[in-house]
Protein backbone atom coordinates (compact mmCIF):
# COMPACT_ATOMS: atom_id res chain seq x y z
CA UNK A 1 5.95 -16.42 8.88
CA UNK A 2 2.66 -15.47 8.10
CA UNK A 3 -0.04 -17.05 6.42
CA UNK A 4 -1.97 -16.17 3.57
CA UNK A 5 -5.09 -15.50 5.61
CA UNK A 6 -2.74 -13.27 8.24
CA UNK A 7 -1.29 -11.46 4.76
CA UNK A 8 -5.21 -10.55 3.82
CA UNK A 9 -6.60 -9.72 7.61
CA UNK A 10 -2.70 -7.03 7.79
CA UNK A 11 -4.05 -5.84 3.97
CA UNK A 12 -7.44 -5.33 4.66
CA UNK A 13 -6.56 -3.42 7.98
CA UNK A 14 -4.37 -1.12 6.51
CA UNK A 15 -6.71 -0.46 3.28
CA UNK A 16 -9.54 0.78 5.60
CA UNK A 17 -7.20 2.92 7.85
CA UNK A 18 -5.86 4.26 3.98
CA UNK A 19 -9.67 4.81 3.47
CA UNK A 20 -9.45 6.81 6.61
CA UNK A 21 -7.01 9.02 5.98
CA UNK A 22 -8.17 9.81 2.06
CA UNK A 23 -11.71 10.65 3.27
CA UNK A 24 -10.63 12.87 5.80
CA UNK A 25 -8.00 14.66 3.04
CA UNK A 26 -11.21 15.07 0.93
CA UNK A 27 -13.09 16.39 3.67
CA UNK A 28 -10.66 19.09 4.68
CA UNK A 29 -9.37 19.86 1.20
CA UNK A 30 -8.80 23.21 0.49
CA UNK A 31 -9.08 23.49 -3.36
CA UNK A 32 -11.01 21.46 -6.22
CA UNK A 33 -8.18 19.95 -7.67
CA UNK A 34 -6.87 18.42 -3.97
CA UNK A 35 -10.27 17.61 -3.21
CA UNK A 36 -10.83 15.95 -6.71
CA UNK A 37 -7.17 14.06 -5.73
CA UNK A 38 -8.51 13.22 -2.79
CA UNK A 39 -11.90 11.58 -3.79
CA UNK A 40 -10.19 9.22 -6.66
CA UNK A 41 -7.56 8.10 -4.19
CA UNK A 42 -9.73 7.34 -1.62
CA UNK A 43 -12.68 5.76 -4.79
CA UNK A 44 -9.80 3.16 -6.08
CA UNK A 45 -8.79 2.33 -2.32
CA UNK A 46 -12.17 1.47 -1.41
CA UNK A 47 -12.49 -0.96 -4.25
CA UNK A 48 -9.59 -2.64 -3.29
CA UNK A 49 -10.62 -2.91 -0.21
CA UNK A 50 -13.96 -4.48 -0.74
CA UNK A 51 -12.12 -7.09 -3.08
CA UNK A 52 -10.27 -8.29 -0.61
CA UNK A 53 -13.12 -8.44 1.75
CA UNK A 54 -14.53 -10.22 -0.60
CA UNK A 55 -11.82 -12.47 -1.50
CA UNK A 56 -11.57 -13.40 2.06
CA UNK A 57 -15.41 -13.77 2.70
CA UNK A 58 -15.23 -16.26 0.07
CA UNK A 59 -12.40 -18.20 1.94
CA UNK A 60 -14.40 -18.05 5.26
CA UNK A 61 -11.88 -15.80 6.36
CA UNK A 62 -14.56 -12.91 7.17
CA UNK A 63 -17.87 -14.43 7.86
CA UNK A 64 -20.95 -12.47 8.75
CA UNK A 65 -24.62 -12.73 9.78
CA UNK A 66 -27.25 -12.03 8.22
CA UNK A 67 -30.02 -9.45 9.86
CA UNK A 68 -33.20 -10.70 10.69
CA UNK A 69 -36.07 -8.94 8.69
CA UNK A 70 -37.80 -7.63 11.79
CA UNK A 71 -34.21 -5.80 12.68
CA UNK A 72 -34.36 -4.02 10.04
CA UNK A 73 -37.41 -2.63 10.06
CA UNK A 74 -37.01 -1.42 13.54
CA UNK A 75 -34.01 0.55 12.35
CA UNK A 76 -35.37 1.79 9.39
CA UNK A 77 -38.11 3.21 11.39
CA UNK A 78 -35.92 4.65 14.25
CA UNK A 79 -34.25 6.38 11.95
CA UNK A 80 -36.88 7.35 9.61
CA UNK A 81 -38.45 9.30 12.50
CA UNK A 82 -35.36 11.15 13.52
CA UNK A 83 -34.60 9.17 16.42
């Protein structure tokens, strides 16, 4: 059986491979109206999905680092200068 923290890791796996699949269906849309489909599908699924990022960030469940000031200036500036 799994546990609750199993339940959100299986969620927020298969709401970012959803994300996937809507953003490529808005990229290779054909028409307005698809593409339109497309890009509100793929809007509401990528809310979810950071709420339950969230959610489990909260928990402890997801933890992350923060970057160090002096890492990101040195990106900003390799990319600023086109690589």
């Amino acid at each position: 059986m799994l546990d609750d923290r199993q339940l959100m890791e299986n969620l927020l796996l298969n709401l970012k491979g959803e994300c996937d699949l809507l953003m490529h269906g808005a990229v290779e849309s054909s028409t307005p109206q698809v593409h339109s489909a497309f890009s509100k599908a793929f809007n509401d699924t990528l809310k979810m999905q950071n709420e339950v990022y969230a959610a489990m960030a909260n928990k402890g469940w997801y933890p992350s680092t923060k970057a160090e000031q002096q890492q990101i200036d040195t990106l900003k500036q390799k990319y600023s200068s086109g690589c």
